[in-house]
C-alpha atoms as a PDB file:
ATOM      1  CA  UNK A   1       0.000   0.000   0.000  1.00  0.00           C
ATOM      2  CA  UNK A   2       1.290   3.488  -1.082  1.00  0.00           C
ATOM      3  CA  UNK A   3      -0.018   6.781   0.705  1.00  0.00           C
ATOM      4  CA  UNK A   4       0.306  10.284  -1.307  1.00  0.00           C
ATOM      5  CA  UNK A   5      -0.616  12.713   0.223  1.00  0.00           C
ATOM      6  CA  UNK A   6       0.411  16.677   1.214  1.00  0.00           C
ATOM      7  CA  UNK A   7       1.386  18.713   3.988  1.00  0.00           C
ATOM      8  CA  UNK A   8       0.570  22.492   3.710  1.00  0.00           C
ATOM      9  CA  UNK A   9       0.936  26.007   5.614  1.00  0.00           C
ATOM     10  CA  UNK A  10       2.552  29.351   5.522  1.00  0.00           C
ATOM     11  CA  UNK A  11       5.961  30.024   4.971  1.00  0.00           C
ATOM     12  CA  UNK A  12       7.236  30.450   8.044  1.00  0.00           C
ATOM     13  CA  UNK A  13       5.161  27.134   9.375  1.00  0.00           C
ATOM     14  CA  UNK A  14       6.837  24.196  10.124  1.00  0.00           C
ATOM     15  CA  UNK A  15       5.093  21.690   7.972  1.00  0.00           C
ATOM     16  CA  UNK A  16       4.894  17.932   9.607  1.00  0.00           C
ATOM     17  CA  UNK A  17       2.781  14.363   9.302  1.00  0.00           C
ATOM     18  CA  UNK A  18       2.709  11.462  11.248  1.00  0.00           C
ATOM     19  CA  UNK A  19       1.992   8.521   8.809  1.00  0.00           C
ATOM     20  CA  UNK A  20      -0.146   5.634   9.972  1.00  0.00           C
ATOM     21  CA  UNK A  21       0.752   1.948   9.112  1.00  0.00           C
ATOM     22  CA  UNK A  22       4.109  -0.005   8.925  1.00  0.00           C
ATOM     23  CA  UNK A  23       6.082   1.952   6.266  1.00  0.00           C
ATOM     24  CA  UNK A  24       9.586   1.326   5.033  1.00  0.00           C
ATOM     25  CA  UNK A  25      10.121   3.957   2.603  1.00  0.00           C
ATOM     26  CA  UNK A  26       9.214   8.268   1.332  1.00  0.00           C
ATOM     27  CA  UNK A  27       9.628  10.281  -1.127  1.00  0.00           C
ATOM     28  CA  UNK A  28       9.457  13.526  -1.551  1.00  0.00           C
ATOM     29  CA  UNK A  29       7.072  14.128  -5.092  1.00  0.00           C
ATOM     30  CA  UNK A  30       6.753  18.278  -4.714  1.00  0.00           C
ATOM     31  CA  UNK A  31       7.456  20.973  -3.670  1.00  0.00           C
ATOM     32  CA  UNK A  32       5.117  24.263  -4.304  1.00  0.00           C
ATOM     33  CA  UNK A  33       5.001  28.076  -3.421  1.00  0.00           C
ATOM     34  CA  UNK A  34       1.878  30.050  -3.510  1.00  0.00           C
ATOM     35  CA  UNK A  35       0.969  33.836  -3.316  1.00  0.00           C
ATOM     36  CA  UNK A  36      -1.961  33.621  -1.271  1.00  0.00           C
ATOM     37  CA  UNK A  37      -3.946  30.466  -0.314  1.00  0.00           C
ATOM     38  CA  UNK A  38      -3.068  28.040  -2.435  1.00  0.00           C
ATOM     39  CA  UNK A  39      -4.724  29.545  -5.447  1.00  0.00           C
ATOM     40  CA  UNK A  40      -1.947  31.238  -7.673  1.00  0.00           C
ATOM     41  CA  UNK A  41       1.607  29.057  -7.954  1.00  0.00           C
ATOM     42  CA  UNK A  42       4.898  31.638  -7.400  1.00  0.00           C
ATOM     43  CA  UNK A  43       8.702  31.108  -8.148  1.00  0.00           C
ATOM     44  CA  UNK A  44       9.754  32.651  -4.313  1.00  0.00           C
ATOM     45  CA  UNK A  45      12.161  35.362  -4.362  1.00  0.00           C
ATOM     46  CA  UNK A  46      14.908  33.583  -1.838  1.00  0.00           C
ATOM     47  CA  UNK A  47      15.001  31.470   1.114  1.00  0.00           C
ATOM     48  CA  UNK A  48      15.619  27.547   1.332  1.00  0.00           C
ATOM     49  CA  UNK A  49      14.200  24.412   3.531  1.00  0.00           C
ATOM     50  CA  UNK A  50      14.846  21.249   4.370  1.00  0.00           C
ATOM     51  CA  UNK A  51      12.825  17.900   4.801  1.00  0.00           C
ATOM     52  CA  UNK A  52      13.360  15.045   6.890  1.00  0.00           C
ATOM     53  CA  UNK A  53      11.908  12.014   8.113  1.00  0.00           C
ATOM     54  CA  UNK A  54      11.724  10.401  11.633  1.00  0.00           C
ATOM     55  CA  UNK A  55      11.436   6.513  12.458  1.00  0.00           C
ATOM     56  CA  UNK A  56       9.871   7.654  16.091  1.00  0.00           C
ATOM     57  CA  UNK A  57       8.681  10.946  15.895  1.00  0.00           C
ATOM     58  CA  UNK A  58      11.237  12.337  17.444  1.00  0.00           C
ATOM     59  CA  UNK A  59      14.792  12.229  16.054  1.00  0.00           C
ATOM     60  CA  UNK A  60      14.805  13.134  12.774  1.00  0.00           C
ATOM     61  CA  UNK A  61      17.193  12.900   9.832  1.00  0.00           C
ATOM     62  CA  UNK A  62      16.959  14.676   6.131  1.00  0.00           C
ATOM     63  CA  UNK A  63      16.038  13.096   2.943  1.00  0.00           C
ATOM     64  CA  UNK A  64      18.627  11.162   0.592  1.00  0.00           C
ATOM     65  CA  UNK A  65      19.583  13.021  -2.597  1.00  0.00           C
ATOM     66  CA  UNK A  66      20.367  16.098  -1.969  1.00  0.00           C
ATOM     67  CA  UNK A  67      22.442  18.991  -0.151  1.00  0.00           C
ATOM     68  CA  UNK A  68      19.909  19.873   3.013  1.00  0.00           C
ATOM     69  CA  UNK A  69      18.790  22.438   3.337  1.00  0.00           C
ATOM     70  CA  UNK A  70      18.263  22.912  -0.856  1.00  0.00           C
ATOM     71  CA  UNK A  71      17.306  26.767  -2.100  1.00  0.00           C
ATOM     72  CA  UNK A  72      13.608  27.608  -2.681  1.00  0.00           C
ATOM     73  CA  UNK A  73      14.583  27.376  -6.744  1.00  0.00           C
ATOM     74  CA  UNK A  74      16.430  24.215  -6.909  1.00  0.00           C
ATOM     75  CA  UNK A  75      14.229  21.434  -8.414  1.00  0.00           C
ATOM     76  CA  UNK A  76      12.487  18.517  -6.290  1.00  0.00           C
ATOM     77  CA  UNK A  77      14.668  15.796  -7.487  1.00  0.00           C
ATOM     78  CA  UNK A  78      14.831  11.642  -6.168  1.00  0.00           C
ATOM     79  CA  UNK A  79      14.134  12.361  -2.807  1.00  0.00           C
ATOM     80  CA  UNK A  80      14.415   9.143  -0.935  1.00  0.00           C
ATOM     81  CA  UNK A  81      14.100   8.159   2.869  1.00  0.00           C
ATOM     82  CA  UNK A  82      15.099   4.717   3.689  1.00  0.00           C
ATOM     83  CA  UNK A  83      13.539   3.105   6.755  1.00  0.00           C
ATOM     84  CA  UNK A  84      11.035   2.600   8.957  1.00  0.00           C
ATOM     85  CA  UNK A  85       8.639   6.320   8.319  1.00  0.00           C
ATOM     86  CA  UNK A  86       6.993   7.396  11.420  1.00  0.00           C
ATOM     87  CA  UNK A  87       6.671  10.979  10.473  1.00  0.00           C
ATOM     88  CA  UNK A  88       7.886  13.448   7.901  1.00  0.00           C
ATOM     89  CA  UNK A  89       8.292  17.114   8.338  1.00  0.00           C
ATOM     90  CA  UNK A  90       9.288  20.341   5.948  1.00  0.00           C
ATOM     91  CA  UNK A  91      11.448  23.115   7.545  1.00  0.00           C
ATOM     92  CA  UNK A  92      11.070  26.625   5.613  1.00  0.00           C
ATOM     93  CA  UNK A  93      14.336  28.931   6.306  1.00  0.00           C
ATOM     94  CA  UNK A  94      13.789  32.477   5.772  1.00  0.00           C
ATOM     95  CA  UNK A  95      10.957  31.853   2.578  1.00  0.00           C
ATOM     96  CA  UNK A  96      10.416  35.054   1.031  1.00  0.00           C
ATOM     97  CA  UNK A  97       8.534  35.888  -2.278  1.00  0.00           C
ATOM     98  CA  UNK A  98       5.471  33.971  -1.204  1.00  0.00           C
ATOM     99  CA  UNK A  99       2.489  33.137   1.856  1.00  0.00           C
ATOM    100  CA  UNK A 100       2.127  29.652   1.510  1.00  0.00           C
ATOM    101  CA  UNK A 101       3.417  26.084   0.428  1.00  0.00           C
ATOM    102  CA  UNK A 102       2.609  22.343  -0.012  1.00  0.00           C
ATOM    103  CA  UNK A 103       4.724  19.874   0.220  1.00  0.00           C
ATOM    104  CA  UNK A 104       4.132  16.575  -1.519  1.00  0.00           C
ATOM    105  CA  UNK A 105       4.999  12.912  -0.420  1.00  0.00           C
ATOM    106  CA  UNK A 106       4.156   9.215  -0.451  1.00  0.00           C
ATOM    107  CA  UNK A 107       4.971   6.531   1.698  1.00  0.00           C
ATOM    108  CA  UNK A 108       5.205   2.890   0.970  1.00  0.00           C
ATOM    109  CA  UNK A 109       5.653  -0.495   2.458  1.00  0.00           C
ATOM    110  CA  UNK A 110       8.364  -1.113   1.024  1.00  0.00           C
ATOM    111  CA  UNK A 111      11.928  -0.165   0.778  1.00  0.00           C
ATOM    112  CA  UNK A 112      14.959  -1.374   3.653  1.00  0.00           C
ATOM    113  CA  UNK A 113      13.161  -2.614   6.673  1.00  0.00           C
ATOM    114  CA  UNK A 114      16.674  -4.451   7.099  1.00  0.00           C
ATOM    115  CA  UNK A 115      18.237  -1.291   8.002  1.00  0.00           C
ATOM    116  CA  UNK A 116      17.361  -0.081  11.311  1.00  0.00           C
ATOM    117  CA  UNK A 117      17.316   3.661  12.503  1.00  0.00           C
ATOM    118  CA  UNK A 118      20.367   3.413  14.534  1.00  0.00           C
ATOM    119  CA  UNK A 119      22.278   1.890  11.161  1.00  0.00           C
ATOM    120  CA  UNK A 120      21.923   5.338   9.897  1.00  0.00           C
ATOM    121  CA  UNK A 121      24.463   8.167  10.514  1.00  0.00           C
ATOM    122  CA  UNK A 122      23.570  11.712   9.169  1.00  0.00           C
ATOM    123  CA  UNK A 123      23.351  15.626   9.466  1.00  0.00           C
ATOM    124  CA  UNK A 124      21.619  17.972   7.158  1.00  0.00           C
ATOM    125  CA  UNK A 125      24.070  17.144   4.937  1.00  0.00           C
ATOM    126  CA  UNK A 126      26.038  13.941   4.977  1.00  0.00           C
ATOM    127  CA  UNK A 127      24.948  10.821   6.249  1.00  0.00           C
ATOM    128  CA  UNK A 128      26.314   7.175   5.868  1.00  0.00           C
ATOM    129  CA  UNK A 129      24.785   3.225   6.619  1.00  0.00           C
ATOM    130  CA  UNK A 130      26.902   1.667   9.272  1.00  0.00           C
ATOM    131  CA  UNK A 131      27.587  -1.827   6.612  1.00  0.00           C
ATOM    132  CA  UNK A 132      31.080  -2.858   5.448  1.00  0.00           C
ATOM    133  CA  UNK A 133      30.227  -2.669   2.089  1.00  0.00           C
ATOM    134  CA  UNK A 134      30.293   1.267   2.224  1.00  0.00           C
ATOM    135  CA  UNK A 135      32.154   3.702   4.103  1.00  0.00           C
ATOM    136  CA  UNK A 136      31.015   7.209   5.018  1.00  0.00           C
ATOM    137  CA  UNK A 137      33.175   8.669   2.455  1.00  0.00           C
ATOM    138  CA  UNK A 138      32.055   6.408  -0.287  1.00  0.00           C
ATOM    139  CA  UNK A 139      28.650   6.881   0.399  1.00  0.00           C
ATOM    140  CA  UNK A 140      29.194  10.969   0.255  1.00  0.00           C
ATOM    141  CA  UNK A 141      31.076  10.140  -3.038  1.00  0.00           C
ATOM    142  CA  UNK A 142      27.531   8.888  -4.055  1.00  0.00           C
ATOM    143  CA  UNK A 143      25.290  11.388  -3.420  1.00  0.00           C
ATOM    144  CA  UNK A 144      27.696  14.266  -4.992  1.00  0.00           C
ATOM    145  CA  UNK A 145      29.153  15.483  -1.431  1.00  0.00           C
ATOM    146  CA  UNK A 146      32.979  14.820  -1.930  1.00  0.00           C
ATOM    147  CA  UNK A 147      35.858  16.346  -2.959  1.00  0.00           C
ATOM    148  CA  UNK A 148      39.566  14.619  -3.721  1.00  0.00           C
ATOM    149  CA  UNK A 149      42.889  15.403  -4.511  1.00  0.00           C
ATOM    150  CA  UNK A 150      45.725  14.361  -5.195  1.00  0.00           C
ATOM    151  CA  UNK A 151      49.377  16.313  -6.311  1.00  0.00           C
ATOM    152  CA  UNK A 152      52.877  14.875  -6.901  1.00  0.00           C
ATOM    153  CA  UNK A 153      55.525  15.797  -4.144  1.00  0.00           C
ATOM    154  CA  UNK A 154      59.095  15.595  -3.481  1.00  0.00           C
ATOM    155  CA  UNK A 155      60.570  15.854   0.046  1.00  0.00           C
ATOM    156  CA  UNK A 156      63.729  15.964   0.579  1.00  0.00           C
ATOM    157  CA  UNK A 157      65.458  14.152   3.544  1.00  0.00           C
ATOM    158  CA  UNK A 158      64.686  15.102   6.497  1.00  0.00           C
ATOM    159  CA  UNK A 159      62.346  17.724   5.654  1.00  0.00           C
ATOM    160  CA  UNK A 160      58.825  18.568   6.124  1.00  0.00           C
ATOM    161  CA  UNK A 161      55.799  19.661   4.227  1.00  0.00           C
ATOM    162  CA  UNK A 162      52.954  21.283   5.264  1.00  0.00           C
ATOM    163  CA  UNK A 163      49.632  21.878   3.420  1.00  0.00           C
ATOM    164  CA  UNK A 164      47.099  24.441   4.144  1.00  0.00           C
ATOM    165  CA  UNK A 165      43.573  23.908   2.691  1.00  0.00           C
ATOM    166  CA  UNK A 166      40.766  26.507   1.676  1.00  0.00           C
ATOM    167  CA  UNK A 167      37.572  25.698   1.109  1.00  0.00           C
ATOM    168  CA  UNK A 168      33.857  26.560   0.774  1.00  0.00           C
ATOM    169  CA  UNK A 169      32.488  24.173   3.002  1.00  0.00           C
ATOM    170  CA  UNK A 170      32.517  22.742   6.596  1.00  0.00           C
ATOM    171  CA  UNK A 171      33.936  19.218   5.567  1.00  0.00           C
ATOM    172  CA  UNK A 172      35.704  16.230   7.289  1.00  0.00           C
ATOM    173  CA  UNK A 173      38.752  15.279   5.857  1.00  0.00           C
ATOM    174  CA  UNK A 174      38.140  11.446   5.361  1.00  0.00           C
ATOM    175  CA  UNK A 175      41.218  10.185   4.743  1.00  0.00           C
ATOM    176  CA  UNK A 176      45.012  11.840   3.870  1.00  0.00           C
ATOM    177  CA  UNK A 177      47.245   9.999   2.823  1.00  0.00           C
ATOM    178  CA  UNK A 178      51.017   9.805   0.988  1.00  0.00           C
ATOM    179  CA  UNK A 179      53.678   7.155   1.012  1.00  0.00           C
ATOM    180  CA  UNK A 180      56.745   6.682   2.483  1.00  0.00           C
ATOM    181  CA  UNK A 181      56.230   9.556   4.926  1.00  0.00           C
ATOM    182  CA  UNK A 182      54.358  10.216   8.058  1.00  0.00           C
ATOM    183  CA  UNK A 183      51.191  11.875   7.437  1.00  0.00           C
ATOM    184  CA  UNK A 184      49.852  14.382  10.654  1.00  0.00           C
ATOM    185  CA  UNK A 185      47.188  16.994  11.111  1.00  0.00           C
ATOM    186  CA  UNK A 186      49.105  19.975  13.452  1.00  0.00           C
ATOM    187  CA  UNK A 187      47.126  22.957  14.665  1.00  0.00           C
ATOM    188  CA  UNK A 188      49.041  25.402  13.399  1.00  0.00           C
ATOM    189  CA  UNK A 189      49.897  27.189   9.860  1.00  0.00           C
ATOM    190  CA  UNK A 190      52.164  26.580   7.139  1.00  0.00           C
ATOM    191  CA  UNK A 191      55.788  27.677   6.747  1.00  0.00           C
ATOM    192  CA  UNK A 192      58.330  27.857   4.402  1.00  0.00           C
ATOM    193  CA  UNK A 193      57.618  29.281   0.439  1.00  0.00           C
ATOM    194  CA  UNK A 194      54.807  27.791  -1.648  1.00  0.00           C
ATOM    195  CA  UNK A 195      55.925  24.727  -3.688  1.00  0.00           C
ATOM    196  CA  UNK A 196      52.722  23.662  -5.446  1.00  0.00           C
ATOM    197  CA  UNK A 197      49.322  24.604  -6.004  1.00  0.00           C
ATOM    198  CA  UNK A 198      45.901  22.167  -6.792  1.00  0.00           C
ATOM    199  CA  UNK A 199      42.260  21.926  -6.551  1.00  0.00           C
ATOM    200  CA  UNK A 200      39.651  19.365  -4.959  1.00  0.00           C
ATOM    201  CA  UNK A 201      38.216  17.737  -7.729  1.00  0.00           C
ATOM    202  CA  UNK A 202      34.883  15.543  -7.572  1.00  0.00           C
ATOM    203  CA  UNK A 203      34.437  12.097  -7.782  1.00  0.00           C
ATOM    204  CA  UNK A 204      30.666  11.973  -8.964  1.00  0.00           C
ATOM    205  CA  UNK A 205      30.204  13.729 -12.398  1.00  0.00           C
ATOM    206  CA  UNK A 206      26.599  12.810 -12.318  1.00  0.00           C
ATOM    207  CA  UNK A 207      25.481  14.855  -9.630  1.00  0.00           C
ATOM    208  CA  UNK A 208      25.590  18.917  -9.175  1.00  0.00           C
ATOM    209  CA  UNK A 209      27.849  20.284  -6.951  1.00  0.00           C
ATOM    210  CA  UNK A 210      28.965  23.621  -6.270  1.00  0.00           C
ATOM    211  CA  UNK A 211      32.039  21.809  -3.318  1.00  0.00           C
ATOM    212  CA  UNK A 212      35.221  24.038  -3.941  1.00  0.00           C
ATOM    213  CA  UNK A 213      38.322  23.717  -2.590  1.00  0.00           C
ATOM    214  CA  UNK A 214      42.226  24.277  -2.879  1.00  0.00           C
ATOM    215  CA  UNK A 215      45.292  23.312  -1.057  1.00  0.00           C
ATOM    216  CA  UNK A 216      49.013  25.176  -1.247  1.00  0.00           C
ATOM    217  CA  UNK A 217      51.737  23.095  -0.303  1.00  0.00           C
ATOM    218  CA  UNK A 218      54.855  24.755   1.330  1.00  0.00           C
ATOM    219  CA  UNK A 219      58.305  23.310   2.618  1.00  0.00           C
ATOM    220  CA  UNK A 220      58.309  23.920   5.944  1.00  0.00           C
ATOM    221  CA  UNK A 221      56.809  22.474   8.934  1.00  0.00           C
ATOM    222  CA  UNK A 222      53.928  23.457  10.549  1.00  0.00           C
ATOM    223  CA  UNK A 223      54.092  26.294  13.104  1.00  0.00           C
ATOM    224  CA  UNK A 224      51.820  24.499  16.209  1.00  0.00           C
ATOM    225  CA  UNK A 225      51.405  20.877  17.712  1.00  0.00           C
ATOM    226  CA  UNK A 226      50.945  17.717  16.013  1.00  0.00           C
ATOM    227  CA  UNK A 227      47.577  16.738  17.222  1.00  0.00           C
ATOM    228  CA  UNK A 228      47.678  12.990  15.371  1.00  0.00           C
ATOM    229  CA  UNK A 229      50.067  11.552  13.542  1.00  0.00           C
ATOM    230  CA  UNK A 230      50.802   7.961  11.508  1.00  0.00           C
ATOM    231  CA  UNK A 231      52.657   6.235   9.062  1.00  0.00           C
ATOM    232  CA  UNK A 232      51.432   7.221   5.792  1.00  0.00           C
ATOM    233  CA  UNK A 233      48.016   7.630   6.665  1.00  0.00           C
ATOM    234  CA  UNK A 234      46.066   9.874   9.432  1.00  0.00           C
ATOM    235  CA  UNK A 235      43.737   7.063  10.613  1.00  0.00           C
ATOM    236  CA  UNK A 236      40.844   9.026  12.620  1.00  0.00           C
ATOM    237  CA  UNK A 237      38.944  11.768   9.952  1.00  0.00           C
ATOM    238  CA  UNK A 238      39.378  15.104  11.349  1.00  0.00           C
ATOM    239  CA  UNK A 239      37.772  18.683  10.653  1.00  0.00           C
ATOM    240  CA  UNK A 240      39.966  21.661  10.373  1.00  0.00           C
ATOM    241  CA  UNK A 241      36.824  24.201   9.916  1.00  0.00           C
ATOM    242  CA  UNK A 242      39.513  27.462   9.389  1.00  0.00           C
ATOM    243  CA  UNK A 243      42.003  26.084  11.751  1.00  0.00           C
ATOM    244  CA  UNK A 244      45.172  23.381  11.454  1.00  0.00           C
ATOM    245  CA  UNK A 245      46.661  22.297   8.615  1.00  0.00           C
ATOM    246  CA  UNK A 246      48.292  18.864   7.284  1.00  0.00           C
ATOM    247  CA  UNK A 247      52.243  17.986   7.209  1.00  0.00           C
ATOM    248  CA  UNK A 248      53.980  15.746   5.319  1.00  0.00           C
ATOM    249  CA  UNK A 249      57.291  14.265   7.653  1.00  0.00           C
ATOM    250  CA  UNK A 250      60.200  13.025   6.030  1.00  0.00           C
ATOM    251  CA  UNK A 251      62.549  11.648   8.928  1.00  0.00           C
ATOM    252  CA  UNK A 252      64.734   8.943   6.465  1.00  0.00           C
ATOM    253  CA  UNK A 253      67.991   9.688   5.346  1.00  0.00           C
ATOM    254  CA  UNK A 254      66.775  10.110   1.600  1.00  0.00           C
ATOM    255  CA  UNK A 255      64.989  11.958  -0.705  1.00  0.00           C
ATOM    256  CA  UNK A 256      61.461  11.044  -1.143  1.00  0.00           C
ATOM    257  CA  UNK A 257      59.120  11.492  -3.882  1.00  0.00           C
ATOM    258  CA  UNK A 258      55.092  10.878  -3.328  1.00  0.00           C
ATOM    259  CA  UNK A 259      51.527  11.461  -3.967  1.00  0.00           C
ATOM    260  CA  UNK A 260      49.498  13.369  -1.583  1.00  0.00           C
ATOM    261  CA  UNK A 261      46.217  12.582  -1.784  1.00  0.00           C
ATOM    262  CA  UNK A 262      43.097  13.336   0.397  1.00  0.00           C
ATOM    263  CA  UNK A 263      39.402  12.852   0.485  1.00  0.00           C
ATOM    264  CA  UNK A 264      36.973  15.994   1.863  1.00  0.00           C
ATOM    265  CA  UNK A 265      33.039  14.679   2.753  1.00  0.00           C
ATOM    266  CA  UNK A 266      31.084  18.275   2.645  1.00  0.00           C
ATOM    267  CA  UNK A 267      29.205  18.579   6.399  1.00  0.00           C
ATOM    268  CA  UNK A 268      27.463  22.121   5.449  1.00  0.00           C
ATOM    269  CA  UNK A 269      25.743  23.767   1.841  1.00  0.00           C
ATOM    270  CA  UNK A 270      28.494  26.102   0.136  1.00  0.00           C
ATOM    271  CA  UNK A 271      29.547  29.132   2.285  1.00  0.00           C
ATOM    272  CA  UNK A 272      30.004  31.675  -0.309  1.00  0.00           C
ATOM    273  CA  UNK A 273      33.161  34.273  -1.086  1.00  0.00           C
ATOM    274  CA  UNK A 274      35.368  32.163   0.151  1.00  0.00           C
ATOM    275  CA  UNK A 275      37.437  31.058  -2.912  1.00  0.00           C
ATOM    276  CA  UNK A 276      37.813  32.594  -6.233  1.00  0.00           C
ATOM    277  CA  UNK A 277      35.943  31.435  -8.973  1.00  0.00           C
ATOM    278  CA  UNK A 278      36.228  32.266 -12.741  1.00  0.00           C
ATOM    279  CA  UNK A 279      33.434  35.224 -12.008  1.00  0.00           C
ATOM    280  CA  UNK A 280      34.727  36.575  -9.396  1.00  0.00           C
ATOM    281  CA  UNK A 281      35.458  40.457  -9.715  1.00  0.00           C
ATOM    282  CA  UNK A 282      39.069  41.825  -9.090  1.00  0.00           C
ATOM    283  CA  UNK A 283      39.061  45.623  -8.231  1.00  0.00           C
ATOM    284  CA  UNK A 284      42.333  47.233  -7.063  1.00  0.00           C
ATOM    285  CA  UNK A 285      41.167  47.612  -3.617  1.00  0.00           C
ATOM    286  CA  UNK A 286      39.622  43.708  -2.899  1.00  0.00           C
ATOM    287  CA  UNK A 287      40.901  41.820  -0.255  1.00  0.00           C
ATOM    288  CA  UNK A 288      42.192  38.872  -1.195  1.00  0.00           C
ATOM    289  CA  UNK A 289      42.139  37.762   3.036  1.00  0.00           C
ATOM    290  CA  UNK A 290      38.238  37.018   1.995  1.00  0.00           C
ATOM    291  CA  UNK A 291      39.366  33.508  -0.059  1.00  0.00           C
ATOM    292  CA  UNK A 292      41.956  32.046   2.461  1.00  0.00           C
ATOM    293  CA  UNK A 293      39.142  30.084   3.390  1.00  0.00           C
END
């Protein structure tokens, strides 16, 4: 058995449904904006929203497929919620440009009654299934949330590199990673002159994302504490969030040449004016302190 159905209310109303019956699966169908009540269909002027779903009525978590919360002009797309569905409920933030909306769903019984609530890690804008067939960062690589890099180094003997990274979004760093070198996260800044420049590149072509990011490389150490540190691999995933910075340790007795290469899982919706793009105006008097991320 399916249920469609809508939830409805002004703009600044938290929209929400219980659903009756066992139900394993929603999706969200629609999403519409009205100029007065529910007569006369509007594209709203700004604003965005988010909906989620709850297996208790309680805690809730947001829809799969998309970047929560999504801007009032971005299209409905596959909208999925994986579970058992005890409610569903429609956030509006800051909805301007129109009085009312109507937000439309179904429910079925069917879907992943295998995967229990607590399987299920997530935010407004990542979340993961606690299986071994797929990691957190994989499963961000699938819905369009990740960035990677990766960028050719040499480093001499007993030398260090450290890495500073800018970027438009609060992410985890997932993994980081280069051979033949310790690998640490230190809470400092970088030292030393710039060596190398890159970008964060995606890994999902099929899905829109607007994830920036770039990383300068420099050949010095760090100038704080090592907070972790391992052999060729920083184990835990850690969030830098404007602070700290990554540094590549050479203790042999040789020259070593590597590939630094790192995985970012986004944890937040584009903050913007952060990092250049190819529109951004230069005047003489702009200050370039904006993009250091």
């Amino acid at each position: 058995m399916t249920v469609k159905t809508f939830i409805q209310g002004l703009v600044t109303d938290v929209l929400s449904d219980s659903v009756s019956g066992d139900h394993y699966g929603a999706q969200i169908l629609d999403v519409v904006f009205y100029s007065d009540e529910y007569e006369t269909e509007v594209a709203p002027s700004g604003g965005s929203y988010l909906t989620q779903w709850s297996s208790n009525g309680t805690s809730f978590i947001s829809f799969e497929g998309a970047n929560f919360p999504v801007d009032v002009s971005a299209p409905v797309e596959d909208w999925q919620a994986g579970g058992y569905v005890d409610a569903i409920r429609a956030i509006p933030i800051s909805i301007t440009g129109a009085t009312h909306w109507r937000v439309y769903y179904r429910a079925h019984r069917f879907g992943m009654p295998n995967i229990p609530a607590r399987a299920l890690a997530s935010n407004d804008y990542f979340s993961a299934v606690s299986t071994v067939q797929v990691s957190g960062f994989e499963f961000s690589v699938l819905q369009g949330n990740a960035l990677s890099t990766s960028q050719e180094l040499i480093i001499p003997a007993g030398s260090v590199v450290s890495i500073r990274v800018a970027k438009n979004v609060n992410g985890v760093f997932t993994f980081a990673a280069a051979k033949g070198v310790f690998v640490a996260l230190n809470n400092g800044d970088v030292s030393g002159n710039l060596i190398a420049l890159n970008s964060g590149y995606r890994l999902n072509y099929l899905e829109e994302s607007q994830l920036q990011a770039s990383f300068e490389y420099y050949d010095g150490p760090a100038t704080g504490a090592r907070v972790v540190a391992d052999w060729e691999n920083v184990g835990p995933p850690f969030i830098t969030n404007g602070n700290g910075v990554i540094e590549l340790i050479n203790n042999s007795d040789s020259e070593v040449t590597t590939f630094f290469s790192t995985g970012i899982s986004a944890l937040s919706a584009p903050i913007p004016q952060t990092i250049l793009t190819p529109d951004t105006q230069l005047e003489t008097n702009t200050e370039m302190g904006d993009f250091n991320g």
